[in-house]
Protein backbone atom coordinates (compact mmCIF):
# COMPACT_ATOMS: atom_id res chain seq x y z
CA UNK A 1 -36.05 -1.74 -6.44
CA UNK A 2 -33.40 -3.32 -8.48
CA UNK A 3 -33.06 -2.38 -12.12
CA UNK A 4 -32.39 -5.67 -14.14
CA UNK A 5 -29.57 -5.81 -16.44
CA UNK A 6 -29.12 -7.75 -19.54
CA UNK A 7 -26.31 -10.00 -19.43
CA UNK A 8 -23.39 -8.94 -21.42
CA UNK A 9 -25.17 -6.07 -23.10
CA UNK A 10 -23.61 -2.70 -24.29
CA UNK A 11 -24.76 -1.15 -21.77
CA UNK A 12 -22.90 -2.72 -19.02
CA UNK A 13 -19.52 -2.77 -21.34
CA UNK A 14 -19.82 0.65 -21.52
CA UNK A 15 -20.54 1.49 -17.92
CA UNK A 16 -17.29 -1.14 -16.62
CA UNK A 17 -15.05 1.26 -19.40
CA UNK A 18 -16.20 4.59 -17.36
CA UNK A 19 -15.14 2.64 -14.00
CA UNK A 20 -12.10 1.78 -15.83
CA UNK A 21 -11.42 5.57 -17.07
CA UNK A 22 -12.45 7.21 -13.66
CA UNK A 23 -10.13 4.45 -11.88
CA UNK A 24 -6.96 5.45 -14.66
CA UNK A 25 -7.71 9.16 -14.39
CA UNK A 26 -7.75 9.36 -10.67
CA UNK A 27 -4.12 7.18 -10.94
CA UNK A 28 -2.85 9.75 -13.36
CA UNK A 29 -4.31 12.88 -11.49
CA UNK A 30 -2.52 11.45 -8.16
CA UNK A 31 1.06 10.85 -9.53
CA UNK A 32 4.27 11.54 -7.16
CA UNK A 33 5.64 14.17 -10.14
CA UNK A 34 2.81 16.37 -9.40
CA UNK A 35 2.83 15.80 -5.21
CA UNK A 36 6.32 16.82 -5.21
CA UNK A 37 6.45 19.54 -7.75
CA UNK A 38 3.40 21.01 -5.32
CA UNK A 39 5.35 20.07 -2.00
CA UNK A 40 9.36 20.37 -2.88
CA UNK A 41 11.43 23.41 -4.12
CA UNK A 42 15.28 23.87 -5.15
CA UNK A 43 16.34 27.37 -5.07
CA UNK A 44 19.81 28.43 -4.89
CA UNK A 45 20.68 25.57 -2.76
CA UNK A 46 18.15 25.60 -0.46
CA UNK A 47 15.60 22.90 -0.12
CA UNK A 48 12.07 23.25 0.76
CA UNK A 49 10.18 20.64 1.78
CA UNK A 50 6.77 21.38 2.49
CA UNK A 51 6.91 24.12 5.03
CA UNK A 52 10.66 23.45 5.27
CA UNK A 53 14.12 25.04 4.80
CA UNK A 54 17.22 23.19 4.37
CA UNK A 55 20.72 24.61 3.42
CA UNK A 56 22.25 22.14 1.84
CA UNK A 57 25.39 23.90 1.56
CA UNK A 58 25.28 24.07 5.67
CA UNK A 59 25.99 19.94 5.88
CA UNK A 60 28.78 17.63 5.73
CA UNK A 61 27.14 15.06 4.00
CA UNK A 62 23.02 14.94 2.35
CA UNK A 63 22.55 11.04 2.47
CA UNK A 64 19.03 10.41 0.40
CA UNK A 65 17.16 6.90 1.18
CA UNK A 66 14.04 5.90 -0.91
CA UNK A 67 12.38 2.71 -0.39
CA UNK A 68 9.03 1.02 -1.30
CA UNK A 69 7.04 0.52 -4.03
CA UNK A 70 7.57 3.95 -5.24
CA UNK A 71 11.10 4.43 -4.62
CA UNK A 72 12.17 5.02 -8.14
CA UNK A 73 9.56 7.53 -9.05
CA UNK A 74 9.93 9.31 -5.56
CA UNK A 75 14.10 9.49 -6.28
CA UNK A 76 13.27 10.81 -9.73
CA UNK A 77 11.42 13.35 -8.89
CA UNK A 78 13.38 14.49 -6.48
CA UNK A 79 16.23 14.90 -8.87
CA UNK A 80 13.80 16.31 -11.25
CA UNK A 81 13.71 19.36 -8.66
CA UNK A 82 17.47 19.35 -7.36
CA UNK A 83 19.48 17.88 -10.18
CA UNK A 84 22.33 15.91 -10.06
CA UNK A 85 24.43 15.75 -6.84
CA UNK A 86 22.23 13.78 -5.31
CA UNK A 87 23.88 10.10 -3.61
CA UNK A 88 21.99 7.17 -1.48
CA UNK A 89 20.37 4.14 -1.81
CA UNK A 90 17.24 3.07 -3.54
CA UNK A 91 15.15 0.04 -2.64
CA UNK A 92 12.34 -0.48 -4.63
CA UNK A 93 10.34 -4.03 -5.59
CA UNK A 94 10.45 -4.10 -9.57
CA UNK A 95 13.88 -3.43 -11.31
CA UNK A 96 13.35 0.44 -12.65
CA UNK A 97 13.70 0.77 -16.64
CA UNK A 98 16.84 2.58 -15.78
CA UNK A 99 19.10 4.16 -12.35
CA UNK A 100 19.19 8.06 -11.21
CA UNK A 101 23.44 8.33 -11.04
CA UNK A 102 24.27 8.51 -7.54
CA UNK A 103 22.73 6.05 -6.46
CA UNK A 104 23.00 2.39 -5.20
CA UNK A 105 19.89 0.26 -6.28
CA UNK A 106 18.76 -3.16 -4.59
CA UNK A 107 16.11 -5.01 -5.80
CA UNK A 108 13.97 -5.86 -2.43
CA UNK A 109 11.22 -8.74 -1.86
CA UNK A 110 7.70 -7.74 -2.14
CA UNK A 111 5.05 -8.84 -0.06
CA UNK A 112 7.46 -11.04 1.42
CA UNK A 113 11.45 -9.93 2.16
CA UNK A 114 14.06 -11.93 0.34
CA UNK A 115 18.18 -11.75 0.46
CA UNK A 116 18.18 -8.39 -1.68
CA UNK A 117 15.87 -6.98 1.35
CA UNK A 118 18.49 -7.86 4.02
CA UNK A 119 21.43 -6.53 1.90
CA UNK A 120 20.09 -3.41 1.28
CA UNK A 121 18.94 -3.08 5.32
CA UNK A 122 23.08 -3.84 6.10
CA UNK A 123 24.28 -0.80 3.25
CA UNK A 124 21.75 1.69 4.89
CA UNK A 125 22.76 0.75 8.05
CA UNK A 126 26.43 1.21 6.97
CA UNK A 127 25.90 3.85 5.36
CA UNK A 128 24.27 5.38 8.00
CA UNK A 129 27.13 4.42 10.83
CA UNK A 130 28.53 7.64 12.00
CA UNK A 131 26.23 9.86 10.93
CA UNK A 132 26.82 13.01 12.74
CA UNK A 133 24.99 16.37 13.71
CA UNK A 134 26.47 17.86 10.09
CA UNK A 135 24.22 15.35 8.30
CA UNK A 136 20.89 15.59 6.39
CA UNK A 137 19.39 11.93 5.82
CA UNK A 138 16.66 12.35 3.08
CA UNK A 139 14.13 9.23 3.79
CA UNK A 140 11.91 8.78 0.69
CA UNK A 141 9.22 6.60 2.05
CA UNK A 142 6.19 4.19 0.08
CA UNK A 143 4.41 1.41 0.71
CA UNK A 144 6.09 -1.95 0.27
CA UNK A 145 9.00 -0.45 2.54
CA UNK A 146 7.78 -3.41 5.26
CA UNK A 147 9.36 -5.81 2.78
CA UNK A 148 12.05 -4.44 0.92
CA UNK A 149 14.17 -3.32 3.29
CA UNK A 150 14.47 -5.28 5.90
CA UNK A 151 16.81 -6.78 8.81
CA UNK A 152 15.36 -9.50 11.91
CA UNK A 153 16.44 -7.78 15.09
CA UNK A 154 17.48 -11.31 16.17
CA UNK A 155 20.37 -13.09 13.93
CA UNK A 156 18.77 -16.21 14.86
CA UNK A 157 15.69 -15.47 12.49
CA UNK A 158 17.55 -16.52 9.05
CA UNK A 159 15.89 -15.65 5.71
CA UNK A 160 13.26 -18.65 5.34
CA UNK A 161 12.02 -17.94 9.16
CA UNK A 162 11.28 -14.52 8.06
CA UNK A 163 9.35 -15.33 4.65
CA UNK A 164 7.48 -17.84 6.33
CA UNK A 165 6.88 -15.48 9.39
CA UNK A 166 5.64 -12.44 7.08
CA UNK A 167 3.21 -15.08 5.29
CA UNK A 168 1.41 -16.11 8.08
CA UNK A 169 1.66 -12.44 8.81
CA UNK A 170 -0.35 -11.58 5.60
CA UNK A 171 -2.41 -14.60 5.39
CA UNK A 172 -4.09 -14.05 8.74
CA UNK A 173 -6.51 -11.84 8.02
CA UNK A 174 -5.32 -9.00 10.16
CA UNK A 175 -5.50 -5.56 9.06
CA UNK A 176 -2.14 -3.85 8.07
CA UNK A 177 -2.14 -1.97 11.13
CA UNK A 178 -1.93 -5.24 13.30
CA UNK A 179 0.27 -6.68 10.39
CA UNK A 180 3.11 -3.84 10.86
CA UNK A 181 3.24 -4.24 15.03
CA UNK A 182 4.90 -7.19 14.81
CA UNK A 183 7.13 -6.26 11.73
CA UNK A 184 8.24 -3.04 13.73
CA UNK A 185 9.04 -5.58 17.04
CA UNK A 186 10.75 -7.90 15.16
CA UNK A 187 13.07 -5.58 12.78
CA UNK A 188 16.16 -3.92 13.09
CA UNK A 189 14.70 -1.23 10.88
CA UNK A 190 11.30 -0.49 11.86
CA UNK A 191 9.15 1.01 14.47
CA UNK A 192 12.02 3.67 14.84
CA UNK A 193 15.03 2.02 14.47
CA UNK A 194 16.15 3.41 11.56
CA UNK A 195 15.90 6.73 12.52
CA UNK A 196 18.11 5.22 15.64
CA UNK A 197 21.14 4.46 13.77
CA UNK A 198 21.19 7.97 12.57
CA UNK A 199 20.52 10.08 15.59
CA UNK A 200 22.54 12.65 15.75
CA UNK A 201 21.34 14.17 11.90
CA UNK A 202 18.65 16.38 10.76
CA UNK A 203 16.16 13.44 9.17
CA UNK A 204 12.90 14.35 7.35
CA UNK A 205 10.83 12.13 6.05
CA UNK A 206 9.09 12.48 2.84
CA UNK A 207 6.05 10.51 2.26
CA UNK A 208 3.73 8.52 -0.39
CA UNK A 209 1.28 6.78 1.87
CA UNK A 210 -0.52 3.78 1.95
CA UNK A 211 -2.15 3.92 5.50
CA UNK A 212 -4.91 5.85 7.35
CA UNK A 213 -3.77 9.62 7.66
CA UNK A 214 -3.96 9.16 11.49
CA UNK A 215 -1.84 6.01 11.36
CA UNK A 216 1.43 7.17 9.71
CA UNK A 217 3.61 5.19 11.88
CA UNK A 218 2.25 2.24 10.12
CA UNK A 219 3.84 3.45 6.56
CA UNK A 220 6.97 0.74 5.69
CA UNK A 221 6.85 0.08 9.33
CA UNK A 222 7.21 3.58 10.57
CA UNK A 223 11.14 3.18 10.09
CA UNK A 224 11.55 6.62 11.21
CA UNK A 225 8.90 7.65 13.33
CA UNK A 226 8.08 6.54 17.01
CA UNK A 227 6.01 3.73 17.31
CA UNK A 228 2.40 3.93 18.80
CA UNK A 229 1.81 0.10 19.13
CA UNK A 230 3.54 -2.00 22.04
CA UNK A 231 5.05 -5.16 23.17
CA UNK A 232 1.78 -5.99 24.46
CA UNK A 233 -0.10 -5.39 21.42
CA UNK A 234 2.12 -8.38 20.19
CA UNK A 235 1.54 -10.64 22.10
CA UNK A 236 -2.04 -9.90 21.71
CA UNK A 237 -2.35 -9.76 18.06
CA UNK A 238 -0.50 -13.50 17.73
CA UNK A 239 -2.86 -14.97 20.20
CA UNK A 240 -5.83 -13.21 18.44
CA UNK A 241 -5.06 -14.94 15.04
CA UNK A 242 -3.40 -18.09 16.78
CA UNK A 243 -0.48 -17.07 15.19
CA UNK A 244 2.03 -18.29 17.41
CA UNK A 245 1.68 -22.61 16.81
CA UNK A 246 2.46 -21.06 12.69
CA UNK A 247 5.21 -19.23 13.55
CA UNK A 248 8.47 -20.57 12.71
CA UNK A 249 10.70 -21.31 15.92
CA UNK A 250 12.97 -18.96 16.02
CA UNK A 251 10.44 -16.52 16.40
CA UNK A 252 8.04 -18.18 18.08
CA UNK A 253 10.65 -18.39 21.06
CA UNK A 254 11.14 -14.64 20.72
CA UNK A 255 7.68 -14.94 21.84
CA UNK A 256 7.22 -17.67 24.49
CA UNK A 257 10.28 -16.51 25.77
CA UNK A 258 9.02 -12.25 25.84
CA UNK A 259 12.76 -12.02 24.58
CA UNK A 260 11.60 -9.01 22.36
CA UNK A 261 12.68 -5.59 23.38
CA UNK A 262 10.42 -2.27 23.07
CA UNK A 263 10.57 0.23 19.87
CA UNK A 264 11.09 3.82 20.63
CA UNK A 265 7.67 5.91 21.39
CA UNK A 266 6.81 9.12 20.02
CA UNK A 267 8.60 11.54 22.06
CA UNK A 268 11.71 9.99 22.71
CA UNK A 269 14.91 12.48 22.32
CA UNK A 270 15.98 10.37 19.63
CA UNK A 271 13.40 12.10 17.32
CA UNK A 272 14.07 16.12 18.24
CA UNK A 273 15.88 16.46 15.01
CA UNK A 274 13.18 14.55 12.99
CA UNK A 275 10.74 15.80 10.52
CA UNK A 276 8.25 14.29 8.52
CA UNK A 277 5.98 15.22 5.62
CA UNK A 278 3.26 13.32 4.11
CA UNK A 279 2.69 14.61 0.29
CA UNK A 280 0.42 12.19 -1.09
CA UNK A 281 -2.06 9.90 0.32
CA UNK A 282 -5.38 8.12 -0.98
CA UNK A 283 -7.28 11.06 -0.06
CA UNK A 284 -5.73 12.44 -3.17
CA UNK A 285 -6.60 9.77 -5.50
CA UNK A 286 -10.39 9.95 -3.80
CA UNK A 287 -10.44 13.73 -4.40
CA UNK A 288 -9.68 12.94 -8.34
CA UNK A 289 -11.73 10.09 -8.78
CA UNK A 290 -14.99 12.11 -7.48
CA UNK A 291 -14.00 14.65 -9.97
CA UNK A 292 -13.53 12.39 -12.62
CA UNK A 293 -17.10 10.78 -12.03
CA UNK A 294 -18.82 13.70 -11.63
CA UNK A 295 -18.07 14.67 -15.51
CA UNK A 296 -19.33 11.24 -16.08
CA UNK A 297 -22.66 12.65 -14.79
CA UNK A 298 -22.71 10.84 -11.64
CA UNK A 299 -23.81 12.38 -8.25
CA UNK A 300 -20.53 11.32 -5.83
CA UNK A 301 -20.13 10.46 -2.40
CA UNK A 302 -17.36 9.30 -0.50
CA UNK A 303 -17.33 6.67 2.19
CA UNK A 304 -14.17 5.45 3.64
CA UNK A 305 -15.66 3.60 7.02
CA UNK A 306 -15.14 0.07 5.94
CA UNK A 307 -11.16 0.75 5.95
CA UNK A 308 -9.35 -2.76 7.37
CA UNK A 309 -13.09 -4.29 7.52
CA UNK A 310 -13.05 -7.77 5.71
CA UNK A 311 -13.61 -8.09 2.45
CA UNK A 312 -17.54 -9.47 2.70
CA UNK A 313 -18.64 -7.13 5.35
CA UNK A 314 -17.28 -4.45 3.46
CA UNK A 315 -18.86 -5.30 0.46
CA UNK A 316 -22.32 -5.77 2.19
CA UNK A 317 -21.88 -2.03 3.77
CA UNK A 318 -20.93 -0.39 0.24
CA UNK A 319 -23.32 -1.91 -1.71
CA UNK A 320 -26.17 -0.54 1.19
CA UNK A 321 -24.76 2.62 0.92
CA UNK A 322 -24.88 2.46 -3.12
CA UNK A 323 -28.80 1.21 -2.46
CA UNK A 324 -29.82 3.92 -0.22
CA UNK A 325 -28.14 7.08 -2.31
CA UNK A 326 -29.94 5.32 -4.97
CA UNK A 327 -33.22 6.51 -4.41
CA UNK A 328 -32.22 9.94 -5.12
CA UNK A 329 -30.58 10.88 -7.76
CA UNK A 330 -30.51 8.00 -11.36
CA UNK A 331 -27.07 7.87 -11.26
CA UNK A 332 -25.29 7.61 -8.26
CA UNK A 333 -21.13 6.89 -7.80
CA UNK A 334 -19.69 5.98 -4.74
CA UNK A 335 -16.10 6.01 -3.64
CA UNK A 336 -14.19 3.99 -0.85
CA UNK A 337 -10.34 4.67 -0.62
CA UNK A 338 -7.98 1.99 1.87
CA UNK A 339 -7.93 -1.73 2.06
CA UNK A 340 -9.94 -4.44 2.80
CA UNK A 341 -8.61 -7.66 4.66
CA UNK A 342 -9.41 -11.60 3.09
CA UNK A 343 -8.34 -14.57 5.89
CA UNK A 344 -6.46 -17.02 3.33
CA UNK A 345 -7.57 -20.40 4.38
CA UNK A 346 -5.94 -22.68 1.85
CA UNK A 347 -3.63 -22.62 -1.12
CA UNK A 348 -4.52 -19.93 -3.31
CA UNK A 349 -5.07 -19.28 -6.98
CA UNK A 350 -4.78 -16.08 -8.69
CA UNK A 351 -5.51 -12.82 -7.80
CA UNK A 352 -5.59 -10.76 -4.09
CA UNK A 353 -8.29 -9.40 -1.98
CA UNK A 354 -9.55 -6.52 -5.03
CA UNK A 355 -10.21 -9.03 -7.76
CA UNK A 356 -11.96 -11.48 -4.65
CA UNK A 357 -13.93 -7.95 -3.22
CA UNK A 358 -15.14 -7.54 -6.68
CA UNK A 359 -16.49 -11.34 -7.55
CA UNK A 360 -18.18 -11.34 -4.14
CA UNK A 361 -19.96 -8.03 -5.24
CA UNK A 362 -20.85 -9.77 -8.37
CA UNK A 363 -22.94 -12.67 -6.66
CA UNK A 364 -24.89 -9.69 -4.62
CA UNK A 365 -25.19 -7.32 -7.75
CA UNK A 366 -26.27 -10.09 -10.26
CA UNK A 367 -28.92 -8.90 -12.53
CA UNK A 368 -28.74 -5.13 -11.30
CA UNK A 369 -27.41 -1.99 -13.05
CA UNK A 370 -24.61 -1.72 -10.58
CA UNK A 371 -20.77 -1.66 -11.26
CA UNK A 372 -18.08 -2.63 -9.02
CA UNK A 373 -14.50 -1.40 -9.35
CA UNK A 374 -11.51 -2.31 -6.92
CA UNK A 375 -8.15 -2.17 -7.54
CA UNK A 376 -4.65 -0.84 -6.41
CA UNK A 377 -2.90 2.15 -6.90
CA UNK A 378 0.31 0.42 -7.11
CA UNK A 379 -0.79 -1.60 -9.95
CA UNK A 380 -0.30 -4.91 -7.57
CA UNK A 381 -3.10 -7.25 -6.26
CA UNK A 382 -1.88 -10.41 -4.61
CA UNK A 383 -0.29 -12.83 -6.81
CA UNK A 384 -2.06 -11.82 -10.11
CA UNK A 385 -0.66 -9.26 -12.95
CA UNK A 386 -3.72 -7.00 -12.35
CA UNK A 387 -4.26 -4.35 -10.03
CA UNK A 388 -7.70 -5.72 -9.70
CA UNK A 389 -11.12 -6.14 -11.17
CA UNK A 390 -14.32 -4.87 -12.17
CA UNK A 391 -17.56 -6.58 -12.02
CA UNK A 392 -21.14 -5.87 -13.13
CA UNK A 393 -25.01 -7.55 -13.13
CA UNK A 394 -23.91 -9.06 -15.79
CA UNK A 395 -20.56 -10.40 -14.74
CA UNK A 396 -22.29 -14.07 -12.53
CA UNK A 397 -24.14 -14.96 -15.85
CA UNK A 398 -21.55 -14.22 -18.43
CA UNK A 399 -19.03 -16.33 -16.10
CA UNK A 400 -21.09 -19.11 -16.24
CA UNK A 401 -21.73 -18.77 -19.93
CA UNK A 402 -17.91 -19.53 -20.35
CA UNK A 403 -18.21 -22.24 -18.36
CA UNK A 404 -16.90 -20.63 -14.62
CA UNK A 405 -17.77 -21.80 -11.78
CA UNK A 406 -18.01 -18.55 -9.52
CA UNK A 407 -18.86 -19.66 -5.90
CA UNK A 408 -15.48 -22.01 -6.85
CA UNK A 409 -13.62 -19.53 -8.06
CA UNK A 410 -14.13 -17.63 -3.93
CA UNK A 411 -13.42 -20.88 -2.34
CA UNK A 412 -10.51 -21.32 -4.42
CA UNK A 413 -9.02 -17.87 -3.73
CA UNK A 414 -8.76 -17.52 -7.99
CA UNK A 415 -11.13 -14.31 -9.05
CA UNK A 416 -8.29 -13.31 -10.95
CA UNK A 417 -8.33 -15.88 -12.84
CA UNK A 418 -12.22 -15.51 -14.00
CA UNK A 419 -11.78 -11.99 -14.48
CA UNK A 420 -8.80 -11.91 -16.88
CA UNK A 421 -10.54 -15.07 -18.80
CA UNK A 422 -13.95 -12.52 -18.84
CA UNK A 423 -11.33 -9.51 -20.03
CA UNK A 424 -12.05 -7.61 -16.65
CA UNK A 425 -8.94 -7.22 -14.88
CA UNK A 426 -7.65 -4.02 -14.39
CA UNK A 427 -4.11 -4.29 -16.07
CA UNK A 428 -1.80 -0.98 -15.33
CA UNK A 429 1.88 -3.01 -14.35
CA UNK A 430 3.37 -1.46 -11.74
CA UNK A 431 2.60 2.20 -11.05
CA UNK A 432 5.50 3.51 -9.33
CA UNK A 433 3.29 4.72 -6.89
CA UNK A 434 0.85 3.62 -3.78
CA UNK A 435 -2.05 5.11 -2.33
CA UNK A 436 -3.96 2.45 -1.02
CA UNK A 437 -6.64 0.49 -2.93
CA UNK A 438 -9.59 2.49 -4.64
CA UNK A 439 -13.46 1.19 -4.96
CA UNK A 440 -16.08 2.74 -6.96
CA UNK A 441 -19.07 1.40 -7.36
CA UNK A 442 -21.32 3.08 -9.77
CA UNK A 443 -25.61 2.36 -10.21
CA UNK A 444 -26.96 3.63 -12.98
């Protein structure tokens, strides 16, 4: 059944550069210029957005927030359709290449908060104090938002307590959805709160997300939405990862103690003045990358089942799928938007759980015509410079030729390092934007 492949031939070059190109076009076909130029309009001082009508004219004060990993591009496109007038705060991860006037930039943490986070949580909230029914509060919302802006509920929990809490947070091996419950219960911000210190205005929410269409409350936290998860979702989550003994202690009494309070739910009062609008998604980025293969001359499918599944076990399920559509047509192309989870078990090397998805793929594919692509949309995987990987039959055996171990490399949590040595890292910097991960595996 498997069709061998020769190790390092031109073949397989050329078939990891049409991963490559489907993976770029898809990024460029899903860019935040396009979602809002399709989903925002500025007409005689009116804004639209989505189905929509504001009068700007009609309020006191239009207060515009945008945080996350695309918080710069989101701003600028938004004064791309308004103009200038425009004031707020902007909280984004990287330092932009330059500032849209108006507006007060902080340079927040990313994947873990730092003193720039909590600054920029104390201006919005600030900014926000006595907000009234004459208000419109623009939120501009991306992925990353968790980090960047962010506030403990509890003064106790100083800086480090946070970093370390959000490590063992990430490091667990819980899906993002489990991830943000206890962020939202633990933040002055999130799961709600935000949109609590502003109450009495008209908020809408504009969103970039990075989360399951049926899980929007998960997006930065859900900062402005009611919160679906619970108190005792917590406490179940810590005890499920054994969390609680790696906490630090000023939140682990928070939980011993049951000293945490409850996030508003979705249909409290609080929210009868809130909208919100999600205009771009990794359904998007799917949509473009099945196009994109297609003209490659691949028959497409898209299967997005293993979302939140670790890494392995989502592996083994995409490359069964990739097996079984290949005995129809020769060249088959299969996509997989969202994330996968990896349980970091010691001190880690470089890279994040696309570059690891793809060298694990690489052991099963090893001497087939079969290409693995996985990287993310924001340009970002783990600690590495890449946005991920791409691995072939051919990648195991060229690895070794260069003297790599690859089972090491796993163990060691350091795929990133093996791919950028084998020139197979998916290098984009920093997108602007953030959609979720995107695999494509392609047999051929």
């Amino acid at each position: 059944m498997k069709a061998k492949a020769t190790a390092g031939s031109s073949q397989d070059a050329n078939v990891r550069d049409t991963a490559r190109r489907i993976f770029l076009d898809a990024l460029a076909d899903s860019s935040i210029s396009k979602a809002f130029e399709q989903n925002l309009n500025f007409n005689r001082g009116v804004l639209q957005v989505c189905e929509d009508l504001y009068d700007l004219g009609a309020y006191n004060r239009v207060f515009v927030l945008s945080f996350g990993k695309a918080a710069h591009t989101m701003v600028g496109a938004l004064a791309e359709q308004v103009g200038s007038g425009m004031a707020g705060i902007v909280v984004c991860p990287e330092a932009p290449p330059s500032q849209i006037p108006g507006f007060r930039y902080f340079q927040g943490g990313h994947p873990t908060p730092n003193a720039e986070s909590v600054r920029a949580a104390g201006a919005v909230l600030r900014a926000l104090h006595g907000a009234t029914a004459r208000w419109l509060v623009l939120y501009l919302i991306s992925g990353g938002g968790s980090s960047v802006l962010e506030r403990p509920i509890d003064p106790e929990i100083e800086l480090d307590d946070l970093i370390a809490t959000y490590r063992e947070l990430v490091h667990c091996g819980a899906p993002i959805a489990e991830i943000n419950a206890i962020r939202k219960h633990l933040s002055a911000i999130k799961g709600g709160r935000l949109a609590l210190a502003a109450r009495e205005a008209q908020q809408v929410s504009v969103m970039v997300s990075d989360v399951p269409p049926a899980a929007l409350d998960s997006l930065a936290s859900g900062p402005t939405m009611g919160d679906s998860t619970t108190l005792d979702d917590c406490y179940a989550i810590v005890r499920k990862y054994g969390l609680l003994k790696r906490f630090p202690p000023s939140v682990r009494e928070l939980f011993e103690t049951h000293a945490l309070e409850e996030t508003p739910k979705p249909g409290d009062p609080l929210f009868h003045r809130s909208r919100w609008w999600p205009v771009l998604s990794s359904a998007t980025a799917q949509k473009a990358a099945t196009a994109r293969a297609a003209t490659h001359g691949f028959a497409v499918q898209v299967d997005n089942q293993c979302d939140d599944w670790d890494y392995a076990r989502a592996a083994d399920y995409l490359l069964k799928r990739l097996h079984e559509l290949r005995k129809g047509p020769k060249k088959v192309c299969l996509i997989s938007g969202g994330e996968v989870t990896v349980q970091v078990s010691r001190p880690a090397g470089i890279g994040g759980r696309n570059s690891h998805f793809a060298l694990y793929c690489a052991q099963k594919i090893a001497g087939e015509n079969v290409c693995v692509l996985s990287a993310g949309t924001d340009g970002i995987d783990g600690n590495s410079r890449a946005a991920g990987a791409v691995a072939d039959g051919a990648t195991t055996a060229r690895a070794h030729a260069a003297g790599i171990d690859v089972q090491k490399s796993l163990e060691q949590f350091d795929s990133g390092s093996l791919f950028e040595r084998l020139g197979d890292s998916i290098v984009t910097g920093p997108t602007g934007n953030n959609v979720r991960d995107l695999r494509i595996l392609l047999a051929y």
